[in-house]
N, C-alpha and C. Protein backbone atom coordinates (compact mmCIF):
# COMPACT_ATOMS: atom_id res chain seq x y z
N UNK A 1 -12.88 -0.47 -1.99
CA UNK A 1 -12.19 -0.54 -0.70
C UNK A 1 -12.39 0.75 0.10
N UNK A 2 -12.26 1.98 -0.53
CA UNK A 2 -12.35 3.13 0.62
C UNK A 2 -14.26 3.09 0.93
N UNK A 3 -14.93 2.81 -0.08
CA UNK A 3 -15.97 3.09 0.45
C UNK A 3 -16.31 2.08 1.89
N UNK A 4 -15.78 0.76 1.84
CA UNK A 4 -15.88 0.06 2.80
C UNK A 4 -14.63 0.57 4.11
N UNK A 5 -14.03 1.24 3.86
CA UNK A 5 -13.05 1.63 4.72
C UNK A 5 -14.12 3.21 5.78
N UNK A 6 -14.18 3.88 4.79
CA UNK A 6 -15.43 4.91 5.16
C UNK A 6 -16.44 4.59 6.02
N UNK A 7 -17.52 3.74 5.46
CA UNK A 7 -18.73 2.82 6.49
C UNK A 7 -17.63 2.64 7.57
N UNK A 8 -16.52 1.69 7.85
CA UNK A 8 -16.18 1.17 8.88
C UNK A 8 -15.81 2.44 9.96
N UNK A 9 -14.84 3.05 9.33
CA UNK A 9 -14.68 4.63 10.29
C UNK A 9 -16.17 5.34 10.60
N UNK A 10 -16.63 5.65 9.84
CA UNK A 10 -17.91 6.23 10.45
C UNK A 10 -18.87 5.53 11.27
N UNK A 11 -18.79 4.41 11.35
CA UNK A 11 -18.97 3.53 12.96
C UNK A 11 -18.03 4.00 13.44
N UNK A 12 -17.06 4.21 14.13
CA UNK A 12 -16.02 3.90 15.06
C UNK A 12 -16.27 5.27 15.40
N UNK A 13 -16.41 5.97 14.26
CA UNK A 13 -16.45 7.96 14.76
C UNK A 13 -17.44 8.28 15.68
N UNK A 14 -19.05 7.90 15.06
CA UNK A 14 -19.90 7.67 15.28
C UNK A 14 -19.68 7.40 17.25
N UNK A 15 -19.80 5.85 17.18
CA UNK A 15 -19.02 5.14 18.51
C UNK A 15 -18.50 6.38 19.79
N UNK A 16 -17.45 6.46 19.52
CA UNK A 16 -16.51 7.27 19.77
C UNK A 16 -17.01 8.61 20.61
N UNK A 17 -17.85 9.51 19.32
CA UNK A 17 -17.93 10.82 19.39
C UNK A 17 -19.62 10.71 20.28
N UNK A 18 -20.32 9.75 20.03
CA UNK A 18 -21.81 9.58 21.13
C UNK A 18 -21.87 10.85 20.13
N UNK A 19 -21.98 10.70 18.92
CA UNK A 19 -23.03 11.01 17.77
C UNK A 19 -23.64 10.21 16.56
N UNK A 20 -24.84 9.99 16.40
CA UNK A 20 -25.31 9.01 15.54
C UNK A 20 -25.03 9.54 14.35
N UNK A 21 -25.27 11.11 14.30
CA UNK A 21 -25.94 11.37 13.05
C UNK A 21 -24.39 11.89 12.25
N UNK A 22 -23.27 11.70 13.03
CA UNK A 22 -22.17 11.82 12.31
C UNK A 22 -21.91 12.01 10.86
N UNK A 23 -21.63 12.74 10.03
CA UNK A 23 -21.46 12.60 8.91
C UNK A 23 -19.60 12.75 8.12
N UNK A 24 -18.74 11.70 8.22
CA UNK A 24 -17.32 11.67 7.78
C UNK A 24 -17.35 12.99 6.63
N UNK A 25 -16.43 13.31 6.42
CA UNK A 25 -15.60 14.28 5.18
C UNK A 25 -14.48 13.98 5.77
N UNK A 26 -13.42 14.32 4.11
CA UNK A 26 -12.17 13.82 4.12
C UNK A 26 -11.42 15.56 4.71
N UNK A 27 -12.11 16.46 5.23
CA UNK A 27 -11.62 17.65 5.47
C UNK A 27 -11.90 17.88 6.75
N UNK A 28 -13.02 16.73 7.99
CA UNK A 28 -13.33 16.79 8.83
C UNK A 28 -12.51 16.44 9.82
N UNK A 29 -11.79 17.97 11.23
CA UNK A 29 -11.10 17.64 11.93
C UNK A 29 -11.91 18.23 13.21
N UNK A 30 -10.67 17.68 14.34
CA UNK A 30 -11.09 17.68 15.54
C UNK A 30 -11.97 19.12 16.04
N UNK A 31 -12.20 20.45 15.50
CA UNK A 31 -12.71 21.27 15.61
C UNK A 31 -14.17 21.35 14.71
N UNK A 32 -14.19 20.28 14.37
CA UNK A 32 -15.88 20.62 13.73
C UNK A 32 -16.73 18.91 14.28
N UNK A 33 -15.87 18.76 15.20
CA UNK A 33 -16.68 17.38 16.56
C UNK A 33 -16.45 18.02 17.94
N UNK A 34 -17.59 18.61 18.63
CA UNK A 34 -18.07 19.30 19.47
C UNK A 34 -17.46 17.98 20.80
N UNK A 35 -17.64 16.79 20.75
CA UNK A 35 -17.21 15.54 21.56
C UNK A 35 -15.44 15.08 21.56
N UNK A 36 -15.26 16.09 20.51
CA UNK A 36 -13.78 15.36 19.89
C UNK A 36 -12.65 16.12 20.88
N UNK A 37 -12.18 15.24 21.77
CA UNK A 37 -11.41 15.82 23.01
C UNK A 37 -9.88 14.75 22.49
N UNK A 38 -8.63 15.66 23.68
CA UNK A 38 -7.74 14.70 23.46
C UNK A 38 -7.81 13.20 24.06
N UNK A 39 -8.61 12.94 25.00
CA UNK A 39 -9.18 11.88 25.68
C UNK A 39 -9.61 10.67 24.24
N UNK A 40 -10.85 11.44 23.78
CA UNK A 40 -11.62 10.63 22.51
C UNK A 40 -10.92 10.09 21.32
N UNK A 41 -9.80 11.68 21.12
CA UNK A 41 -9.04 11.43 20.26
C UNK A 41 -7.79 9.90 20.44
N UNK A 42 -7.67 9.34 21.55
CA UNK A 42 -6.63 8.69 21.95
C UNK A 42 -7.87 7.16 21.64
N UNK A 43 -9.13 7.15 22.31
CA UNK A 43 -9.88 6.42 22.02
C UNK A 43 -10.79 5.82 20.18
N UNK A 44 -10.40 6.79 19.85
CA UNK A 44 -10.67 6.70 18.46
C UNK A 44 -9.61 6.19 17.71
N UNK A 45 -8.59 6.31 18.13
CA UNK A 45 -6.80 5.82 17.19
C UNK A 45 -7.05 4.71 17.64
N UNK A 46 -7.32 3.56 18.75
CA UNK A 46 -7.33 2.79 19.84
C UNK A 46 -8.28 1.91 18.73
N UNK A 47 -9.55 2.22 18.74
CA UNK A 47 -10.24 1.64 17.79
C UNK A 47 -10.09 1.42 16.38
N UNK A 48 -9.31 2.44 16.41
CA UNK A 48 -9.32 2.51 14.63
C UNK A 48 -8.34 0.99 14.30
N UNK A 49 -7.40 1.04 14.83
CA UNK A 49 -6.31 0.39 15.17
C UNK A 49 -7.21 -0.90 15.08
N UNK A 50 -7.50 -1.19 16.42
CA UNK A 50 -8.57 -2.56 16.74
C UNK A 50 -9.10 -2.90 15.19
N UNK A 51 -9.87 -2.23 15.10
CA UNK A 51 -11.03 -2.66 13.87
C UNK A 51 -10.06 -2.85 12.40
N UNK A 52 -9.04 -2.24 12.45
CA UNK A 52 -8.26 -2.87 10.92
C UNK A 52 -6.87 -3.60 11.17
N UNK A 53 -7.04 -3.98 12.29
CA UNK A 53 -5.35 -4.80 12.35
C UNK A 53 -4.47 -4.13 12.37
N UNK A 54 -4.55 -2.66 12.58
CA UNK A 54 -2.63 -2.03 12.59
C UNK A 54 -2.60 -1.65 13.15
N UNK A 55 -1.43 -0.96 13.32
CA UNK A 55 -0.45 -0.41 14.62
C UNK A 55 0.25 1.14 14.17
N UNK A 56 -0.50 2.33 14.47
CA UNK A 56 0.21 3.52 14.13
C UNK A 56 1.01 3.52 14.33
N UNK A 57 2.40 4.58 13.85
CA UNK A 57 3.49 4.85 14.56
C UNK A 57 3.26 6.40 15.13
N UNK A 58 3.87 6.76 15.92
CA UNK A 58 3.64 7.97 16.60
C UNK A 58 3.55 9.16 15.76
N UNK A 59 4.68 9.16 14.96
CA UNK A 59 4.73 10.49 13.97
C UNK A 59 3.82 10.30 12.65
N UNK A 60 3.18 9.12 12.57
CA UNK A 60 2.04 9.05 11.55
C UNK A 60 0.91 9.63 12.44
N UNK A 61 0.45 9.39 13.60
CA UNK A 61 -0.83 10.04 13.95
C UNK A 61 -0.48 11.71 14.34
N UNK A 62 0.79 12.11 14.54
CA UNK A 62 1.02 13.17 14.45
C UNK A 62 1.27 14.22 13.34
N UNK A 63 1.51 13.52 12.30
CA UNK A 63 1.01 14.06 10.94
C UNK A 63 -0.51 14.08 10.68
N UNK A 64 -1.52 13.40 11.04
CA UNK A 64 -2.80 13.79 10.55
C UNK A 64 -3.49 14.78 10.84
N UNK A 65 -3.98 15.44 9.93
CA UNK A 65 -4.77 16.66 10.48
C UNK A 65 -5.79 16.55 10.24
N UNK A 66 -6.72 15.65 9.50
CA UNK A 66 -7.89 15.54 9.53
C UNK A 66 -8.29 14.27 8.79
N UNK A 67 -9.39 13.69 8.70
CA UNK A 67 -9.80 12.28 8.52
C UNK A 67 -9.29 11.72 6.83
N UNK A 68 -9.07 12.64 6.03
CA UNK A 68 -8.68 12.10 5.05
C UNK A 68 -7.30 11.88 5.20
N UNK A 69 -6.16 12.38 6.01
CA UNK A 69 -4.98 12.29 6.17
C UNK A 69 -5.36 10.59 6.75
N UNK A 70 -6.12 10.32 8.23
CA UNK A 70 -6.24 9.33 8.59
C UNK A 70 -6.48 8.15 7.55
N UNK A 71 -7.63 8.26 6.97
CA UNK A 71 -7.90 7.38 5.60
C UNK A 71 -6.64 7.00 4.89
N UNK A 72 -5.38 8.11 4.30
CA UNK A 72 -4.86 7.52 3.57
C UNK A 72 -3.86 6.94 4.27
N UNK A 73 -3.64 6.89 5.75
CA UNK A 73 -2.83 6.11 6.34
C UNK A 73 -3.44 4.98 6.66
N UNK A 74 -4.35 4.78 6.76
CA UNK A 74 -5.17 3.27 7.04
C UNK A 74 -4.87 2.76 5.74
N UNK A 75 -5.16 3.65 4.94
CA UNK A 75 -4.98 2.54 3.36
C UNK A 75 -3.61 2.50 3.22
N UNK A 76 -2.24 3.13 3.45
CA UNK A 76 -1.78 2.70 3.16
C UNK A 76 -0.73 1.26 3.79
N UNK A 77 -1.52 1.44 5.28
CA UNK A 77 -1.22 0.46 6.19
C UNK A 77 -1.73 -0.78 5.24
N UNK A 78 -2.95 -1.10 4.72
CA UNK A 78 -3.80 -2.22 4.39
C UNK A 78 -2.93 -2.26 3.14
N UNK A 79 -2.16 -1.73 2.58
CA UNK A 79 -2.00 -2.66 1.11
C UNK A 79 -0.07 -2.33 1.65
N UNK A 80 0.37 -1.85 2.55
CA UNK A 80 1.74 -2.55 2.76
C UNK A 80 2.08 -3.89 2.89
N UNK A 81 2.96 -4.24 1.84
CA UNK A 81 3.30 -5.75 2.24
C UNK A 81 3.48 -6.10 3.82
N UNK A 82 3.43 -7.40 3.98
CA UNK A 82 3.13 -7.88 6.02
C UNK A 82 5.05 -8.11 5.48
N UNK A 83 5.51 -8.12 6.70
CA UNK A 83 6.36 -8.50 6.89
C UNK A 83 7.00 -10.09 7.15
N UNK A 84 7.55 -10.59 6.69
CA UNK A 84 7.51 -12.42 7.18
C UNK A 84 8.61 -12.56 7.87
């Protein structure tokens, strides 16, 4: 699952940042993406969102500091029970 979670973000980063040659790390933040503005940054949550079905809450994207923080909130969005 993360490796398929990974591929999918690194499209969207990729996307996003109008860099191909992107390469994800779980230590990689907004200061080592030369494209990575607060603009992009709002466009990248936007997508991220889109492409896995969830819905951040404010103080979760304000806790992340870098893509592995993001990762383990996507995962732990994907295996929270749905609500009925």
């Amino acid at each position: 699952m993360e490796l398929e979670l990974e591929q999918k973000l690194t499209l969207i980063f990729r996307d996003t940042f109008q860099d191909r040659g992107l390469i994800l790390r779980r230590d990689l933040t907004a200061a080592d993406v030369p494209a990575w503005t607060s603009l992009t940054h709002v466009e990248m949550i936007s997508a991220v969102e889109r492409s896995f079905g969830i819905r951040f809450k404010l103080k979760e994207i304000m806790k992340m500091r870098n893509v592995g923080d993001l990762m383990d909130t996507i995962q732990t969005h994907l295996t929270a029970p749905k609500p009925s």
